[in-house]
PDB file of N, CA and C in Angstrom:
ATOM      1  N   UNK A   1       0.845  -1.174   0.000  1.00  0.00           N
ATOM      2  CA  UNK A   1       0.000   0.000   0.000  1.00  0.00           C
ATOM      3  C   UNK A   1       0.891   1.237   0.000  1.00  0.00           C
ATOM      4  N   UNK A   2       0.654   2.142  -0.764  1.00  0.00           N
ATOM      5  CA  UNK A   2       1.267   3.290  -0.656  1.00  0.00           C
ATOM      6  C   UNK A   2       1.349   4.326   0.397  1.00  0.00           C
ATOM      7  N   UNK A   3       2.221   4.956   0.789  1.00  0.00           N
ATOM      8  CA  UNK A   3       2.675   5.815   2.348  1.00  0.00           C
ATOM      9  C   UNK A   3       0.994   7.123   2.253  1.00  0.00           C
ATOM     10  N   UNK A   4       1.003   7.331   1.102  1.00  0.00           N
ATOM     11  CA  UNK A   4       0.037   8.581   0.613  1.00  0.00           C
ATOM     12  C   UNK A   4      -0.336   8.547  -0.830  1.00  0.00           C
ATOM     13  N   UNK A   5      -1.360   9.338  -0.476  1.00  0.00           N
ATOM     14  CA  UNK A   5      -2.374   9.187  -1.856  1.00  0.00           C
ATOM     15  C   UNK A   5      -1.539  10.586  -3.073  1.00  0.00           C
ATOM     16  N   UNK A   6      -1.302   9.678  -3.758  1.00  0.00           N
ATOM     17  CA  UNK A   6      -0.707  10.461  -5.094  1.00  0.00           C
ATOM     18  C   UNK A   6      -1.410  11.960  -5.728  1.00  0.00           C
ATOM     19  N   UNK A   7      -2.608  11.957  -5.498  1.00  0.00           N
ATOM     20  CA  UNK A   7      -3.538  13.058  -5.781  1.00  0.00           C
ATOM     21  C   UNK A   7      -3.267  14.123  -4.828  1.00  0.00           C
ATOM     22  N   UNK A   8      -3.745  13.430  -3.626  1.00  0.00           N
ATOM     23  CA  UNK A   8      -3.833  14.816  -2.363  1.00  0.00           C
ATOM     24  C   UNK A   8      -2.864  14.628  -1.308  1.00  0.00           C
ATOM     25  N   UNK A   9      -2.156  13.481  -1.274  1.00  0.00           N
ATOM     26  CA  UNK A   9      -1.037  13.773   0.023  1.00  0.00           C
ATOM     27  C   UNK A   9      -1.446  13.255   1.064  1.00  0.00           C
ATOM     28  N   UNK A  10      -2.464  12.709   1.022  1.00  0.00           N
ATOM     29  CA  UNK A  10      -3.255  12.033   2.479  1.00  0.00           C
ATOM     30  C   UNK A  10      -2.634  10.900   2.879  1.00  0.00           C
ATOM     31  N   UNK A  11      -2.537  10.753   4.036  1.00  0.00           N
ATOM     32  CA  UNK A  11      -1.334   9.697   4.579  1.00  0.00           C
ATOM     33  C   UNK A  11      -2.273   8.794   4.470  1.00  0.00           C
ATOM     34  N   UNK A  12      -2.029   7.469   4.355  1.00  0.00           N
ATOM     35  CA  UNK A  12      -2.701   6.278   4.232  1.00  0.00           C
ATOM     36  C   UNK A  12      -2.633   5.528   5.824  1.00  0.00           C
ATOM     37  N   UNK A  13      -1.770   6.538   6.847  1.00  0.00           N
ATOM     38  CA  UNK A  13      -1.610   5.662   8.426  1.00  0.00           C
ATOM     39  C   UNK A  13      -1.541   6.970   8.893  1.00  0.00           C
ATOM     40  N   UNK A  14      -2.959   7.449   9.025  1.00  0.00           N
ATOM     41  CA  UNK A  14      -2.676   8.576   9.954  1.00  0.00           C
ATOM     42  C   UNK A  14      -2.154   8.182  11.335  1.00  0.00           C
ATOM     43  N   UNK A  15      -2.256   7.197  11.980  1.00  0.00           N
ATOM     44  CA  UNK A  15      -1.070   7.029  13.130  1.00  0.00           C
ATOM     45  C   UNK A  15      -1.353   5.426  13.512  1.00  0.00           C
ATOM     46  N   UNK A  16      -0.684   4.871  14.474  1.00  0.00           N
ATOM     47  CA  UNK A  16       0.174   3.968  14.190  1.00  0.00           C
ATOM     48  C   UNK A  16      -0.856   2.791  14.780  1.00  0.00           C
ATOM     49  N   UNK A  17      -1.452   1.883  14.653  1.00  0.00           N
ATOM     50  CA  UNK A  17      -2.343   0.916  14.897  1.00  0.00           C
ATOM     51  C   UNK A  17      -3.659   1.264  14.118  1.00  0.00           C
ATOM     52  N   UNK A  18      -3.617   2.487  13.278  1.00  0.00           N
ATOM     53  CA  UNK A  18      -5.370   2.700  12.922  1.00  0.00           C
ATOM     54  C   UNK A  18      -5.987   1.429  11.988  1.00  0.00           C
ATOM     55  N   UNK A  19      -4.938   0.419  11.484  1.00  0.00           N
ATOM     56  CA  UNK A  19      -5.853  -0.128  10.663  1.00  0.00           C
ATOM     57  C   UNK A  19      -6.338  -1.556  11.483  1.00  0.00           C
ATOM     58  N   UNK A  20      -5.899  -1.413  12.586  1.00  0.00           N
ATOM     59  CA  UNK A  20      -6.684  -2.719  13.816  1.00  0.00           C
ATOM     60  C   UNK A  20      -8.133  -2.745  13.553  1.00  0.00           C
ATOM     61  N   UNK A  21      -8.824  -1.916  13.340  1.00  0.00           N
ATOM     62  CA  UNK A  21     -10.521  -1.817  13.306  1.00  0.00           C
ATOM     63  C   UNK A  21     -10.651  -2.437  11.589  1.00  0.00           C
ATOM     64  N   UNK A  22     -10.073  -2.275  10.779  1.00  0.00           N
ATOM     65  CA  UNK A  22     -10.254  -2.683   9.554  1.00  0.00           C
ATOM     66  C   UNK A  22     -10.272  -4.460   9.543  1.00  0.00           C
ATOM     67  N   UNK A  23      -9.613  -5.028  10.620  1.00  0.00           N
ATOM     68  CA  UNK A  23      -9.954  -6.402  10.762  1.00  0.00           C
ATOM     69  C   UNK A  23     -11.479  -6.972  11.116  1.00  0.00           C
ATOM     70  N   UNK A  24     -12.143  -5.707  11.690  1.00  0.00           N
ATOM     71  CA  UNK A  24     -13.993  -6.223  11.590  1.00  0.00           C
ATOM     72  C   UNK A  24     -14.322  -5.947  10.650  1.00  0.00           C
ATOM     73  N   UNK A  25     -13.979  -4.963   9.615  1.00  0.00           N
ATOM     74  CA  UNK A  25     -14.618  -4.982   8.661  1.00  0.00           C
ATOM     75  C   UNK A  25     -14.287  -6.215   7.527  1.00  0.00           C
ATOM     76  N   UNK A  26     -13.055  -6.355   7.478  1.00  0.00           N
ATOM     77  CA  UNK A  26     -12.486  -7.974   6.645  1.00  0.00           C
ATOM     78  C   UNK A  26     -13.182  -9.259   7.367  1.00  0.00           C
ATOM     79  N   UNK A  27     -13.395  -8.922   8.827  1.00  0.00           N
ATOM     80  CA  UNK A  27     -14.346 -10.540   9.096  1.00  0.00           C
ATOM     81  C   UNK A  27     -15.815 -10.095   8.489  1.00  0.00           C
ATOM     82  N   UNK A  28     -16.848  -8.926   8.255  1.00  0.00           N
ATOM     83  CA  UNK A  28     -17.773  -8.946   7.958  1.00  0.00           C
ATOM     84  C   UNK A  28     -17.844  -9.303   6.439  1.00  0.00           C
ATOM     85  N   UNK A  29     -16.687  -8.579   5.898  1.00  0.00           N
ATOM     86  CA  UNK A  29     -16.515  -9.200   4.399  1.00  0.00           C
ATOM     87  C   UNK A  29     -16.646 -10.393   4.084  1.00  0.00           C
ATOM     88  N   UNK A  30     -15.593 -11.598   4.798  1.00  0.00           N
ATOM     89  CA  UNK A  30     -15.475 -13.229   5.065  1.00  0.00           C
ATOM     90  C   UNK A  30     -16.672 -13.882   5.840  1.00  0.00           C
ATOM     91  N   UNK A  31     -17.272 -13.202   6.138  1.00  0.00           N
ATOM     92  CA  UNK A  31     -18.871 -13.660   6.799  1.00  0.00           C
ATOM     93  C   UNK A  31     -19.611 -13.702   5.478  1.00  0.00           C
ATOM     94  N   UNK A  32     -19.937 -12.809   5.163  1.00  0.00           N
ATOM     95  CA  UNK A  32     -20.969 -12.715   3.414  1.00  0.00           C
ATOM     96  C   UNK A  32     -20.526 -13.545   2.900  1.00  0.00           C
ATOM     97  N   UNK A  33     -19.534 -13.523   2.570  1.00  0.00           N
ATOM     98  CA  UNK A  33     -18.856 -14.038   1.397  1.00  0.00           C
ATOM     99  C   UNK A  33     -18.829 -15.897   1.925  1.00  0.00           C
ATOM    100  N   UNK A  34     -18.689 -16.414   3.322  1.00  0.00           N
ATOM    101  CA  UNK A  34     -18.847 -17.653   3.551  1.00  0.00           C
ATOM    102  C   UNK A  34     -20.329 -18.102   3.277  1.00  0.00           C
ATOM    103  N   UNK A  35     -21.156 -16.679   4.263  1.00  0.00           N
ATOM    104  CA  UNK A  35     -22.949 -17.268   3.329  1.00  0.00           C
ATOM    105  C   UNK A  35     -23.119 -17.399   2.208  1.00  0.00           C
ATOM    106  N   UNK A  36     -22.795 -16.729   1.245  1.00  0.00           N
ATOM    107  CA  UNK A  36     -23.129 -16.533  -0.093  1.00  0.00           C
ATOM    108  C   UNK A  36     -22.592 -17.740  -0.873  1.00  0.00           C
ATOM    109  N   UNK A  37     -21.777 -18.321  -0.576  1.00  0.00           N
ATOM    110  CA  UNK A  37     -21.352 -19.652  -1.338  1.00  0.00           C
ATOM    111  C   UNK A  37     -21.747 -20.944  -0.855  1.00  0.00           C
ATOM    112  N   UNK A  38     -22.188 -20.675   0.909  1.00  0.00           N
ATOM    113  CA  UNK A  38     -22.504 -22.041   1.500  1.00  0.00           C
ATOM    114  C   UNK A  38     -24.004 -22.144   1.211  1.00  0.00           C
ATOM    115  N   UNK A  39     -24.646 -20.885   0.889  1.00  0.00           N
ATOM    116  CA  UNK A  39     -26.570 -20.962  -0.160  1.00  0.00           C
ATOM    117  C   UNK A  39     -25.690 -21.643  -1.479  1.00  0.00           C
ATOM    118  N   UNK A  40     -24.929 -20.902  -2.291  1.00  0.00           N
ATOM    119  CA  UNK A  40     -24.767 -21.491  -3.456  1.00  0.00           C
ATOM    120  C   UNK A  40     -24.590 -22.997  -3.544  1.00  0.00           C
ATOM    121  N   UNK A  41     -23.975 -23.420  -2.399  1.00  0.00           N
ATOM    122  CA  UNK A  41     -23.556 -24.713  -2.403  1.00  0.00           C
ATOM    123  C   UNK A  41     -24.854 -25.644  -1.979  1.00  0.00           C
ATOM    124  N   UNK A  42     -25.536 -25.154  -1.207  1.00  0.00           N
ATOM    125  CA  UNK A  42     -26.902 -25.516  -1.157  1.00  0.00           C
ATOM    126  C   UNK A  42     -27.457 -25.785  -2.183  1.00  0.00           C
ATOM    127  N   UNK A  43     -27.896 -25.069  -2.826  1.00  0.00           N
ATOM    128  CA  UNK A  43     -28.567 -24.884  -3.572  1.00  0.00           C
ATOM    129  C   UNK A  43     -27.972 -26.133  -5.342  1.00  0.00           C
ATOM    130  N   UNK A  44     -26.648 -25.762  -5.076  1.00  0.00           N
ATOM    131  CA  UNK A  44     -26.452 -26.389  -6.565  1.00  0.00           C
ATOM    132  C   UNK A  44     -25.708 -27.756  -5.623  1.00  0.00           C
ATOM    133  N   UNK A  45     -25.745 -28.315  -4.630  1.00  0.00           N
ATOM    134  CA  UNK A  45     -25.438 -30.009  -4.580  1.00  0.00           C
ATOM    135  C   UNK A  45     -25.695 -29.819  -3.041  1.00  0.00           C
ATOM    136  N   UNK A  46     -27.275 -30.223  -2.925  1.00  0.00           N
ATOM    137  CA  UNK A  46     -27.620 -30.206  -1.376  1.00  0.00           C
ATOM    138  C   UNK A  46     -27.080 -31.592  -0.990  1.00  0.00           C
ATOM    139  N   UNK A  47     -26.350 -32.487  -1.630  1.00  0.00           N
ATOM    140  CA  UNK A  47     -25.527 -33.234  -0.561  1.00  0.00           C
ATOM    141  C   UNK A  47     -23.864 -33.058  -0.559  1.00  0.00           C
ATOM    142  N   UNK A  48     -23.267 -32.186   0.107  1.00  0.00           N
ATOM    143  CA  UNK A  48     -22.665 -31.705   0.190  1.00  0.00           C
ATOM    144  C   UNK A  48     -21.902 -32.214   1.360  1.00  0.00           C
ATOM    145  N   UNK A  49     -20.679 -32.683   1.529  1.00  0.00           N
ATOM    146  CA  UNK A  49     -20.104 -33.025   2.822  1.00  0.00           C
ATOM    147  C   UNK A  49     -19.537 -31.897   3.855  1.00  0.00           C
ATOM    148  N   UNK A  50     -19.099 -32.211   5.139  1.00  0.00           N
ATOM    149  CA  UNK A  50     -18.672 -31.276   5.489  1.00  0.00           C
ATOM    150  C   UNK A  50     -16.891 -30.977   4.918  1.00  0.00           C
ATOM    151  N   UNK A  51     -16.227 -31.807   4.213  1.00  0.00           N
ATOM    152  CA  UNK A  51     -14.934 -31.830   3.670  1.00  0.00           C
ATOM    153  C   UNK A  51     -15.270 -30.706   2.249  1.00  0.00           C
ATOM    154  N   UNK A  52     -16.142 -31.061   1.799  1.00  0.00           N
ATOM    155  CA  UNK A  52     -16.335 -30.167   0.419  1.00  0.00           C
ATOM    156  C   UNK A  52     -16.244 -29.049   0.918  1.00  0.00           C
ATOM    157  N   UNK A  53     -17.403 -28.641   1.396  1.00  0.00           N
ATOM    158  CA  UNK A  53     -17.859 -26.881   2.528  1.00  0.00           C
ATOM    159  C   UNK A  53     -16.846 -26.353   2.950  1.00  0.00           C
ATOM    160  N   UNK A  54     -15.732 -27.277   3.717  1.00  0.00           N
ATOM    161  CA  UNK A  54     -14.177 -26.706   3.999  1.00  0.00           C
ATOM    162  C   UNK A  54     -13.197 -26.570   3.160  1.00  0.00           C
ATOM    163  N   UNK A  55     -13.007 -27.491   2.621  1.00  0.00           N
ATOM    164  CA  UNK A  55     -12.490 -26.649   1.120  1.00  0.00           C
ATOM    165  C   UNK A  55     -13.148 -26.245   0.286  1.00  0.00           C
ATOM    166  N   UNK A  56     -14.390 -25.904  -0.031  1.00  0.00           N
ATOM    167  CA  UNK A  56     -14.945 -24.885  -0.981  1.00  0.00           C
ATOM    168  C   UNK A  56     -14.357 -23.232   0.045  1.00  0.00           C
ATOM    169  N   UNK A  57     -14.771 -23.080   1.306  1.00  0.00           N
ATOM    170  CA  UNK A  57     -14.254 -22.008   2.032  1.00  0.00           C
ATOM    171  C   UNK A  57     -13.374 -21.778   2.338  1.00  0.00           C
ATOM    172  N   UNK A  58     -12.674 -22.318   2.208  1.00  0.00           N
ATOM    173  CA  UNK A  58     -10.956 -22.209   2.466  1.00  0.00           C
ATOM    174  C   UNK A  58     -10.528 -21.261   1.242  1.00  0.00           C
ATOM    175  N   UNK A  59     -10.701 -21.835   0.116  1.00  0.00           N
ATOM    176  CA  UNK A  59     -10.298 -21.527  -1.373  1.00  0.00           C
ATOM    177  C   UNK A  59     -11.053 -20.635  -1.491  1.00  0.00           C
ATOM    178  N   UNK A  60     -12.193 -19.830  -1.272  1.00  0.00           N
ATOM    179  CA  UNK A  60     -12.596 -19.055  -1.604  1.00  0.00           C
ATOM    180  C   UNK A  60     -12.170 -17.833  -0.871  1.00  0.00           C
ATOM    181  N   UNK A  61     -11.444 -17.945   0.786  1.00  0.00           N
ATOM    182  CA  UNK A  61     -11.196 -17.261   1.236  1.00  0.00           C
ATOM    183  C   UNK A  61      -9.673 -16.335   1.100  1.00  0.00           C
ATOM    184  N   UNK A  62      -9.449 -17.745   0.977  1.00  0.00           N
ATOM    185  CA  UNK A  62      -7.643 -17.680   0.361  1.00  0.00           C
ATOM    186  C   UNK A  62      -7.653 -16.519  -0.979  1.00  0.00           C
ATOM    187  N   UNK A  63      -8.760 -16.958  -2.008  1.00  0.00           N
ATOM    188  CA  UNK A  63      -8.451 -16.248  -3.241  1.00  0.00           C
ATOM    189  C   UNK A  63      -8.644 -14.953  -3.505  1.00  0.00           C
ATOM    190  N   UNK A  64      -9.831 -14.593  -2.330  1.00  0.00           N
ATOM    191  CA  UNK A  64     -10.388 -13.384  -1.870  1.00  0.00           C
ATOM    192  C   UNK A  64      -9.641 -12.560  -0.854  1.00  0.00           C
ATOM    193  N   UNK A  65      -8.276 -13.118  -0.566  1.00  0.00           N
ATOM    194  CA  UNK A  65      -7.702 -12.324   0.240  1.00  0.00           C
ATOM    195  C   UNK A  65      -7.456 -10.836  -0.307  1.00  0.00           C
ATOM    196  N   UNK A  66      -6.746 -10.774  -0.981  1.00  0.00           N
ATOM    197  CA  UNK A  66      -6.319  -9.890  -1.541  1.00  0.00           C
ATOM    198  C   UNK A  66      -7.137  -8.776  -1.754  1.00  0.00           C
ATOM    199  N   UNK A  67      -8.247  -9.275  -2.458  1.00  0.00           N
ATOM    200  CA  UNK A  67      -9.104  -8.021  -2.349  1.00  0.00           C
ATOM    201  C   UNK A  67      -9.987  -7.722  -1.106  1.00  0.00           C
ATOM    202  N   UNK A  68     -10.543  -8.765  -0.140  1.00  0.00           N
ATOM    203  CA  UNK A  68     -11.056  -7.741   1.035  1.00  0.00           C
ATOM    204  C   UNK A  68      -9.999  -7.379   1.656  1.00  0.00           C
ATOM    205  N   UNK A  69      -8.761  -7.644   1.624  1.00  0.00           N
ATOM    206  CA  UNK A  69      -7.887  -6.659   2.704  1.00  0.00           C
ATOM    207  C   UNK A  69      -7.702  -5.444   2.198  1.00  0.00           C
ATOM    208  N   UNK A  70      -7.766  -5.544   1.186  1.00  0.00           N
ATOM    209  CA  UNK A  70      -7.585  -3.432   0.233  1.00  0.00           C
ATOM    210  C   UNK A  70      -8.873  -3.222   0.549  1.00  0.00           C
ATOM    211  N   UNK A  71     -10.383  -3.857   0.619  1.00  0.00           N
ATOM    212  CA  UNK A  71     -11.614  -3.240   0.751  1.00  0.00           C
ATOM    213  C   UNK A  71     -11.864  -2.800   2.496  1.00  0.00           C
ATOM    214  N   UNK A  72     -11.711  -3.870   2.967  1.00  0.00           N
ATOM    215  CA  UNK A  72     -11.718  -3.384   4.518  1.00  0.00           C
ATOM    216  C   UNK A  72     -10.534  -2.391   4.612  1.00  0.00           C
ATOM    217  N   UNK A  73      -9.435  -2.071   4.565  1.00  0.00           N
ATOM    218  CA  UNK A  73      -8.967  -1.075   4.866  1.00  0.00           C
ATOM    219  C   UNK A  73      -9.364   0.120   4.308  1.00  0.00           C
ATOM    220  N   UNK A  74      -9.639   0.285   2.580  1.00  0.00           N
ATOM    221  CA  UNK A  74     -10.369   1.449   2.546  1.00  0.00           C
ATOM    222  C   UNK A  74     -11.532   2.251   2.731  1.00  0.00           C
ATOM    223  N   UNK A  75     -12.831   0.616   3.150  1.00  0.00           N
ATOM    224  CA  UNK A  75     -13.881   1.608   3.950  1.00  0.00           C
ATOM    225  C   UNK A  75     -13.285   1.543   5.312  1.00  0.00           C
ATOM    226  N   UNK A  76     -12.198   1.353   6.002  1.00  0.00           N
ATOM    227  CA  UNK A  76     -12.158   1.544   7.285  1.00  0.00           C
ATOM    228  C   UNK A  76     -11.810   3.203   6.879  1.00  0.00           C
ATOM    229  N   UNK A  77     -10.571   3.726   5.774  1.00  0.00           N
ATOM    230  CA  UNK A  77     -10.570   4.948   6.316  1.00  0.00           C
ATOM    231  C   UNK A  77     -11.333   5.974   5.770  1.00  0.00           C
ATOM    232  N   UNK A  78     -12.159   5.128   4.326  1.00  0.00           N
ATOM    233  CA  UNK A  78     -13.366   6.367   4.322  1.00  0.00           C
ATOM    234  C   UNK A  78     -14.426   6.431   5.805  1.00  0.00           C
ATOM    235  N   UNK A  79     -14.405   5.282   6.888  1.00  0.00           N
ATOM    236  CA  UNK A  79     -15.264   5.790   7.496  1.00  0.00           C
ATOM    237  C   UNK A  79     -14.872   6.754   8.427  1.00  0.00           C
ATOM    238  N   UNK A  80     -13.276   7.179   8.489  1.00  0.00           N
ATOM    239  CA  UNK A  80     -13.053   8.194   9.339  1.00  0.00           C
ATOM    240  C   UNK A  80     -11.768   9.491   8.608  1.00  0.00           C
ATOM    241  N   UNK A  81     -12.372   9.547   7.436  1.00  0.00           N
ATOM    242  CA  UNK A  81     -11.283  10.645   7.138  1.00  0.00           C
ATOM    243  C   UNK A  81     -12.281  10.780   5.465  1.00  0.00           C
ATOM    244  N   UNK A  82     -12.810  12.275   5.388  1.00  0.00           N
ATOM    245  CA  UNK A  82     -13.257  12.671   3.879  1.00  0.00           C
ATOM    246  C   UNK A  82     -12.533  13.152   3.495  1.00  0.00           C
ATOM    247  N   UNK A  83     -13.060  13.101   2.223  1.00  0.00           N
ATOM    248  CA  UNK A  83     -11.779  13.634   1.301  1.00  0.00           C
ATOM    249  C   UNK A  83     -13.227  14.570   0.073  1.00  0.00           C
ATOM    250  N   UNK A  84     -12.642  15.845  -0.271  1.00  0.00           N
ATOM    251  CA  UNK A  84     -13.331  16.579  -0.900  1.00  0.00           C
ATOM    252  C   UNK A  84     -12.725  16.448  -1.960  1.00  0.00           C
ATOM    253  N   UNK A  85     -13.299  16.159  -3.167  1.00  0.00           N
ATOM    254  CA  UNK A  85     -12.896  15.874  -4.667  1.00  0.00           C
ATOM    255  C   UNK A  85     -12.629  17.196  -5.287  1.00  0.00           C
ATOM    256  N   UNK A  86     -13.617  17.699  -4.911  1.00  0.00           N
ATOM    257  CA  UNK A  86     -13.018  19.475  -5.719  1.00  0.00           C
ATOM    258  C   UNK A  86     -12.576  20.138  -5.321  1.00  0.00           C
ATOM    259  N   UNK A  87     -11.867  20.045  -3.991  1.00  0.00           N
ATOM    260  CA  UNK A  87     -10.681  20.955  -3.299  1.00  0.00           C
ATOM    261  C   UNK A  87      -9.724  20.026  -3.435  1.00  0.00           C
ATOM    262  N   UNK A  88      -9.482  18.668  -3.716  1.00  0.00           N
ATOM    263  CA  UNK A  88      -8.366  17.828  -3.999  1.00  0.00           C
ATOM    264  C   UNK A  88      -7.597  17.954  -2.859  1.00  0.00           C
ATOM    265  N   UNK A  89      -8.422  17.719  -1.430  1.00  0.00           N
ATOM    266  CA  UNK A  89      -7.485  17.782  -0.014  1.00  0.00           C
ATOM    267  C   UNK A  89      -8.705  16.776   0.481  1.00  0.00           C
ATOM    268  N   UNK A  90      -7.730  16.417   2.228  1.00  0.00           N
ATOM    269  CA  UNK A  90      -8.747  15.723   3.100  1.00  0.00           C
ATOM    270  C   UNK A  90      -9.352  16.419   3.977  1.00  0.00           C
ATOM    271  N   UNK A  91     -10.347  16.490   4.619  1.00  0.00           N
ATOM    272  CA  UNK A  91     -10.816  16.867   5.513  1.00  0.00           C
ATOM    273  C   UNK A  91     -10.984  15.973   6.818  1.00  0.00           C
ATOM    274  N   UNK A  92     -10.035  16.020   7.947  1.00  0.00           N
ATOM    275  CA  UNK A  92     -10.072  15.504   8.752  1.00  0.00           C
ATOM    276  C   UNK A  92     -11.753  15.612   9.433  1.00  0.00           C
ATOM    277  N   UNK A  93     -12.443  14.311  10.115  1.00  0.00           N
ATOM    278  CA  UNK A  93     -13.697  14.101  10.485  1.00  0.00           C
ATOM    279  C   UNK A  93     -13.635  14.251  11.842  1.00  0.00           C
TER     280      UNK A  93
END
């Protein structure tokens, strides 16, 4: 991840532990995302073992890393730092 945002200069760690809270938002991400495939899996082979279900979720979680950890961290800091598009600065909240 980059130190600051290339546009406006906004530090990406305004100080030093802030992205600890971004780990509830990555388990709420890995929550959906475990329902949403264990209906799918329902749904398309209702006999399903519990070995399948664990590796169907494993692999899905694994592959999805990457992107909920960039998503939980960036709604963690849109939920505490705006940023005004047409003054091209942040506005601390």
């Amino acid at each position: 991840m980059h130190p600051a945002c290339p546009h406006c200069k906004q530090s990406f760690e305004p100080e030093p532990g802030f992205y600890y809270g971004a780990m509830f938002v990555s388990y709420g991400i890995n929550t959906a995302l475990f329902l949403v495939f264990w209906v799918a899996l329902l749904l398309i082979y209702p006999d399903y073992t519990l070995s399948l279900l664990l590796g169907i979720l494993t692999a899905v979680v694994i592959l999805s890393l990457p992107l909920s950890f960039r998503w939980s961290r960036s709604i963690w800091l849109a939920l505490f730092v705006r940023f005004d598009p047409k003054a091209g600065n942040t506005l601390d909240s």
